[in-house]
C-alpha atoms as a PDB file:
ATOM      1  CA  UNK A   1      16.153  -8.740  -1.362  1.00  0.00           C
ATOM      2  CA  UNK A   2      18.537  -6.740   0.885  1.00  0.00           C
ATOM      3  CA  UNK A   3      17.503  -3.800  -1.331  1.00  0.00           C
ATOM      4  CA  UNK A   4      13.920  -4.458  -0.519  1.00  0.00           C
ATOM      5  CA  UNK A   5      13.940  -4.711   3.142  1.00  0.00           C
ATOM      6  CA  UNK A   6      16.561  -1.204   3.463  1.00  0.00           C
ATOM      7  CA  UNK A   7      13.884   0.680   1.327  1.00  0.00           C
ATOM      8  CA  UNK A   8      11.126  -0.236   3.291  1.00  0.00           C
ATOM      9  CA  UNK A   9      13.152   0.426   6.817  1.00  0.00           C
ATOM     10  CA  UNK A  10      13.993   3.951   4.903  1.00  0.00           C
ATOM     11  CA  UNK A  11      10.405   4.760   4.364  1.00  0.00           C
ATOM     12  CA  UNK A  12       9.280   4.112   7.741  1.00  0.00           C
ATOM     13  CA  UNK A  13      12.169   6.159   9.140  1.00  0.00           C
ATOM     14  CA  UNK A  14      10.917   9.329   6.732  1.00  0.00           C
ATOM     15  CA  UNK A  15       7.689   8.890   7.627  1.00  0.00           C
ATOM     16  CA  UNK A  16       7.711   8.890  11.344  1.00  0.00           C
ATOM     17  CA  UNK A  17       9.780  12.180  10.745  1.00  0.00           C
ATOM     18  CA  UNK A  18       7.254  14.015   9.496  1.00  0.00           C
ATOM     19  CA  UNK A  19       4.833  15.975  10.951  1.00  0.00           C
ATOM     20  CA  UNK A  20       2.002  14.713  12.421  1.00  0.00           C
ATOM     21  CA  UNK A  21      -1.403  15.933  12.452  1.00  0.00           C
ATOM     22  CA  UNK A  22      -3.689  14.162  15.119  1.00  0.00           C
ATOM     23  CA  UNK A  23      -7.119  12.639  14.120  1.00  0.00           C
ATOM     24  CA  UNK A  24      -8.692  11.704  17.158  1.00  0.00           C
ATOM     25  CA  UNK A  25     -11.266   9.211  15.332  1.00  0.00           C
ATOM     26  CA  UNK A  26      -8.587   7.405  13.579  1.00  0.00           C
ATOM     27  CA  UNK A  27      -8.339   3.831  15.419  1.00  0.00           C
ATOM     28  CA  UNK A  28      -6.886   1.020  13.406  1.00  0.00           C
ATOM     29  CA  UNK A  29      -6.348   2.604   9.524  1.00  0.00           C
ATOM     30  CA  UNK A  30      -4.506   0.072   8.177  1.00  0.00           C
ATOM     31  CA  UNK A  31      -1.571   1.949   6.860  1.00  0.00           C
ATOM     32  CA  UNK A  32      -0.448   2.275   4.201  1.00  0.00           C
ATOM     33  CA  UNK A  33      -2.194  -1.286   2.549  1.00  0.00           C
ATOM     34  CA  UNK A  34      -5.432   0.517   3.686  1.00  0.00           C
ATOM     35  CA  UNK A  35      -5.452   3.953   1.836  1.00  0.00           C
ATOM     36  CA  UNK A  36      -6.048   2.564  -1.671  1.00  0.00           C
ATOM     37  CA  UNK A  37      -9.370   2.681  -3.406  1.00  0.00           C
ATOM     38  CA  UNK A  38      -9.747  -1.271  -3.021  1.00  0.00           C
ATOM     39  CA  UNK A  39      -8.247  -1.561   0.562  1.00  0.00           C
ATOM     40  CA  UNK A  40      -9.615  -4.772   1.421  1.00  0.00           C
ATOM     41  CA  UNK A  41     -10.673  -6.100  -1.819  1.00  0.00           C
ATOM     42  CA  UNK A  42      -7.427  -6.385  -3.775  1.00  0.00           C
ATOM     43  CA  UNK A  43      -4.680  -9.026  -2.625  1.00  0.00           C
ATOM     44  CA  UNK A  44      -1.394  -7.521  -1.270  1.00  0.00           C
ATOM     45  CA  UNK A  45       0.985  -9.850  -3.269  1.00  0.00           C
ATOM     46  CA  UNK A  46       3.909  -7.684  -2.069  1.00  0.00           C
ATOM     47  CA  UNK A  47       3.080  -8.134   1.494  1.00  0.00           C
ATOM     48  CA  UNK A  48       2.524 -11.775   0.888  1.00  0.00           C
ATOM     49  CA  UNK A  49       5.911 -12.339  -0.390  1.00  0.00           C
ATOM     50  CA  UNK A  50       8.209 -10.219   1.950  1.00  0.00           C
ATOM     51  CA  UNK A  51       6.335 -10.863   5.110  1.00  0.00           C
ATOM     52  CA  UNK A  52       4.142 -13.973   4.121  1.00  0.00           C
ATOM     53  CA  UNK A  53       6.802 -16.559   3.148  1.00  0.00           C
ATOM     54  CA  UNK A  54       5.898 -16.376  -0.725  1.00  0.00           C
ATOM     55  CA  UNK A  55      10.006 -15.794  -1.226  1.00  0.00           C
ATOM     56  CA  UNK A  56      10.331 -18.980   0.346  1.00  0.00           C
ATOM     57  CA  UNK A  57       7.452 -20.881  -1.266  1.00  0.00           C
ATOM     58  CA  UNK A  58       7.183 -19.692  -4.558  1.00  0.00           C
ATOM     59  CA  UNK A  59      10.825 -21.098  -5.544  1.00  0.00           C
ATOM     60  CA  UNK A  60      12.354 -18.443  -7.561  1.00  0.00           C
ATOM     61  CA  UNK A  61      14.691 -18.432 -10.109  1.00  0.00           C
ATOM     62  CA  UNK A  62      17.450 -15.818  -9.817  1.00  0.00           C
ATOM     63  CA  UNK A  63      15.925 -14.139 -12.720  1.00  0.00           C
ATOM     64  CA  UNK A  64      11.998 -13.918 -10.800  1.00  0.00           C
ATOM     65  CA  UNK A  65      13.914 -12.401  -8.002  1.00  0.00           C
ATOM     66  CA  UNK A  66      15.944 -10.010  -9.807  1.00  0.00           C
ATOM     67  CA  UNK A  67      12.804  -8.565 -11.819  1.00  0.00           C
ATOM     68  CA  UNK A  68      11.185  -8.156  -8.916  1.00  0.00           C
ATOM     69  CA  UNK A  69      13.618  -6.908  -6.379  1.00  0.00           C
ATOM     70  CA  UNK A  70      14.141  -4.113  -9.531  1.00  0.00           C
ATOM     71  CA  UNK A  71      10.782  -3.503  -9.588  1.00  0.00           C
ATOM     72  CA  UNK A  72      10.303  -3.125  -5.887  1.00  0.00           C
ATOM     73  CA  UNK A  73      13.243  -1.270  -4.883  1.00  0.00           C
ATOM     74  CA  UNK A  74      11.465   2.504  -5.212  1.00  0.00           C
ATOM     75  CA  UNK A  75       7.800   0.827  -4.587  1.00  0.00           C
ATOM     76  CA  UNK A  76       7.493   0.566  -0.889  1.00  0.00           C
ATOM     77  CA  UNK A  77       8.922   4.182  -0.326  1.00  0.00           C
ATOM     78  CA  UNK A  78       6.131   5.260  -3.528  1.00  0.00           C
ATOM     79  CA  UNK A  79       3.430   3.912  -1.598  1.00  0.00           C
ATOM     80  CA  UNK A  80       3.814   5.152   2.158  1.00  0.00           C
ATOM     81  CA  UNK A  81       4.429   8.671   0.536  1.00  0.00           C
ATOM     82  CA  UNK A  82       0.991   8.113  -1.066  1.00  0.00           C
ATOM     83  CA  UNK A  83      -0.665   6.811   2.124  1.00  0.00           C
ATOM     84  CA  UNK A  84       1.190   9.483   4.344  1.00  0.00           C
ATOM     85  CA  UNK A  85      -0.557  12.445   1.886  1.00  0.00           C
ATOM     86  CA  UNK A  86      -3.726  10.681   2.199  1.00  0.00           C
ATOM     87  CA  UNK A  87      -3.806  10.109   5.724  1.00  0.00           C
ATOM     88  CA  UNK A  88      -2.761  14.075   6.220  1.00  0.00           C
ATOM     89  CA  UNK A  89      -5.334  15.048   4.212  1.00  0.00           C
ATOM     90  CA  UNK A  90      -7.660  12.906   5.878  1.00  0.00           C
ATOM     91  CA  UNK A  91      -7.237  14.491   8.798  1.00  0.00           C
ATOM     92  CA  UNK A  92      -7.213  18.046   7.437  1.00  0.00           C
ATOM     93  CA  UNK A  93     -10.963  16.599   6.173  1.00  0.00           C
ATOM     94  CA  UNK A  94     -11.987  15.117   9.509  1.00  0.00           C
ATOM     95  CA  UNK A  95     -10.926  18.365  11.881  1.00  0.00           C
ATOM     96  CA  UNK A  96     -12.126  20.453   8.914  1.00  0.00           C
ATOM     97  CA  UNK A  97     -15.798  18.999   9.318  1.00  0.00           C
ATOM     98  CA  UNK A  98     -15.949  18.069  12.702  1.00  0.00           C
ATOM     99  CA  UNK A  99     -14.155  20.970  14.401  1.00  0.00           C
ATOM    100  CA  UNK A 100     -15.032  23.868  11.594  1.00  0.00           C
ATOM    101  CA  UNK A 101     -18.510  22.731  10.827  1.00  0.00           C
ATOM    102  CA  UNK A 102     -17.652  22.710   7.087  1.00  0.00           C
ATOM    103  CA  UNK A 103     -20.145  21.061   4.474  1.00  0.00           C
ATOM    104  CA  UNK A 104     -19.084  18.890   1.935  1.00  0.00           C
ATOM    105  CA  UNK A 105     -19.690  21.573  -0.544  1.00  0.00           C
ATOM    106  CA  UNK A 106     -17.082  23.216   1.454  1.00  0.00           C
ATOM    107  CA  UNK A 107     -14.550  20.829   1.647  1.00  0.00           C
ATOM    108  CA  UNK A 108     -15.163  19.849  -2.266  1.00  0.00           C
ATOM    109  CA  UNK A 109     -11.504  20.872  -3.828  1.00  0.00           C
ATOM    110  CA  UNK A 110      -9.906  18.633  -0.659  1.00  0.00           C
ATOM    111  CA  UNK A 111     -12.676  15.689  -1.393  1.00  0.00           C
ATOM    112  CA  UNK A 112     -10.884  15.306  -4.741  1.00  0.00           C
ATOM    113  CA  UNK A 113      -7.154  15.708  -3.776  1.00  0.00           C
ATOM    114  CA  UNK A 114      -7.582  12.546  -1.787  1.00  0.00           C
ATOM    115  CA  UNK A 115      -9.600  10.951  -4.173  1.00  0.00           C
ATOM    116  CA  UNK A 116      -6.962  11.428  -6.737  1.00  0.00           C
ATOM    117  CA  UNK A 117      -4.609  10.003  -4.170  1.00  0.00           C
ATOM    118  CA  UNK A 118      -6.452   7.434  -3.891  1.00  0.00           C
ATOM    119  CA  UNK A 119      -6.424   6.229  -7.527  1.00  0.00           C
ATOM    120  CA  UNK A 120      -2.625   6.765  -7.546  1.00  0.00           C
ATOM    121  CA  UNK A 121      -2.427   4.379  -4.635  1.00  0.00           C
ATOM    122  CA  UNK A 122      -4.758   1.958  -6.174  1.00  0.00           C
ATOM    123  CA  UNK A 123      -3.158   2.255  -9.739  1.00  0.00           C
ATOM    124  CA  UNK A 124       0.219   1.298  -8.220  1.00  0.00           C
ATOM    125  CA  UNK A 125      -1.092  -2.012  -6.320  1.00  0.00           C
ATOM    126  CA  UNK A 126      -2.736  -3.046  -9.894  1.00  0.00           C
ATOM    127  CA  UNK A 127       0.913  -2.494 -11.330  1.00  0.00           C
ATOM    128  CA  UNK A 128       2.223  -4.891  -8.387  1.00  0.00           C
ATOM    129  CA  UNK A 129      -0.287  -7.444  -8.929  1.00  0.00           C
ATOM    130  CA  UNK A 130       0.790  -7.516 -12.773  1.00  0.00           C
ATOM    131  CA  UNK A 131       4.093  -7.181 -12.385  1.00  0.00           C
ATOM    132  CA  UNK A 132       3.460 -10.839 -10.244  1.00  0.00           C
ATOM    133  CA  UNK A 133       1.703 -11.948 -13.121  1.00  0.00           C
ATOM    134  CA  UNK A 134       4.187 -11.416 -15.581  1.00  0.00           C
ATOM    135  CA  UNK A 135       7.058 -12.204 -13.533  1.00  0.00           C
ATOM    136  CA  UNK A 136       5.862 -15.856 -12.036  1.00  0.00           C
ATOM    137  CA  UNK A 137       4.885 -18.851 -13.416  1.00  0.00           C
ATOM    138  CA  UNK A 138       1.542 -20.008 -14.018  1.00  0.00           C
ATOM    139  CA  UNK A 139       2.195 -22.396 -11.096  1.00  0.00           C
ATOM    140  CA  UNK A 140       4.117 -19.640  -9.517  1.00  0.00           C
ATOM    141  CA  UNK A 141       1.253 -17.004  -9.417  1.00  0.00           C
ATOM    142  CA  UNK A 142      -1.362 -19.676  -8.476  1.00  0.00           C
ATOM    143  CA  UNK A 143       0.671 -20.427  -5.470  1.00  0.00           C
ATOM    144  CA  UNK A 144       0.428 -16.716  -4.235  1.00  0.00           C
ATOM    145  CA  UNK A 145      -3.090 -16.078  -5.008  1.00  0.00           C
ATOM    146  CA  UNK A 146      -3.926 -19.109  -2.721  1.00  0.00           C
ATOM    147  CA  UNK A 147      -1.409 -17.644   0.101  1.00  0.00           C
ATOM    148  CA  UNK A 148      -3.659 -14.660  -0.590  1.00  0.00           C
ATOM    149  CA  UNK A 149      -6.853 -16.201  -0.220  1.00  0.00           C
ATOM    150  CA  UNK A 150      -5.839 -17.927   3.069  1.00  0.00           C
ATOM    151  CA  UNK A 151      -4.828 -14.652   4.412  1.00  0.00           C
ATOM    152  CA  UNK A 152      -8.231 -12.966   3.865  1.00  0.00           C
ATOM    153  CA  UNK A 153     -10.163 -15.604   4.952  1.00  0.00           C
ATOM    154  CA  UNK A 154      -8.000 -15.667   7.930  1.00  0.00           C
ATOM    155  CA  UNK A 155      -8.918 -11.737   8.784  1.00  0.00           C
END
């Protein structure tokens, strides 16, 4: 769990290192959870267990928390690289058309950069929803897909 928590600090620490580009018509982005294909529409089981009290509630064996520490040890640092590229290249879209006056025709090639990026993001929060699935108990899982109900109806 320790493991979990450093990786995550370590990511956040790289990322506010880097260099920032300013979009002026950004407001509330929801970063990183919000930079996947399925943003709003996929439960972040991840989320839910670090930050939501699923450790705590879910009653792990040492084995769960093992696979999933393992599993999650190079995942938080994966996905705010993703959602930092995205978010760059967002904003390299946004001055591009607002500033520059480019068309979408224009702007094309960059279109499908963050599209791919996109994907990526979106493939790797499918892998952490399975890796959940295979890791809990039917009990388990059902648990933290109600915690994750409760927290989008609470948004």
């Amino acid at each position: 769990m320790k493991k979990i928590i450093l990786t995550a600090l370590l990511g956040i620490t790289l990322l506010s290192a880097q260099e920032d580009l300013d979009n002026p018509f950004l407001g509330n982005d929801n970063f990183p959870m919000g930079y996947s294909l399925m943003a709003d529409s996929m439960p972040n089981f991840m989320h839910i267990y670090m930050k939501g009290g699923g450790m705590h509630k879910l009653d792990l064996s040492a084995k769960q928390e093992k696979a999933i520490e393992k599993v999650f040890s190079t995942r938080p640092q994966k996905m705010m690289k993703a959602a930092t590229e995205i978010e760059k290249l967002e904003t390299i879209l946004v001055l591009k058309v607002v500033d520059e006056g480019k068309n979408a025709q224009e702007i094309k090639t960059l279109l499908d950069e963050i599209a791919l990026k996109r994907k990526e993001m979106t493939m790797m929060k499918i892998s952490c929803v399975n890796i959940f699935r295979e890791t809990l108990t039917p009990e388990q899982y059902k648990r933290l897909r109600d915690m994750a109900i409760k927290v989008a109806d609470s948004i």
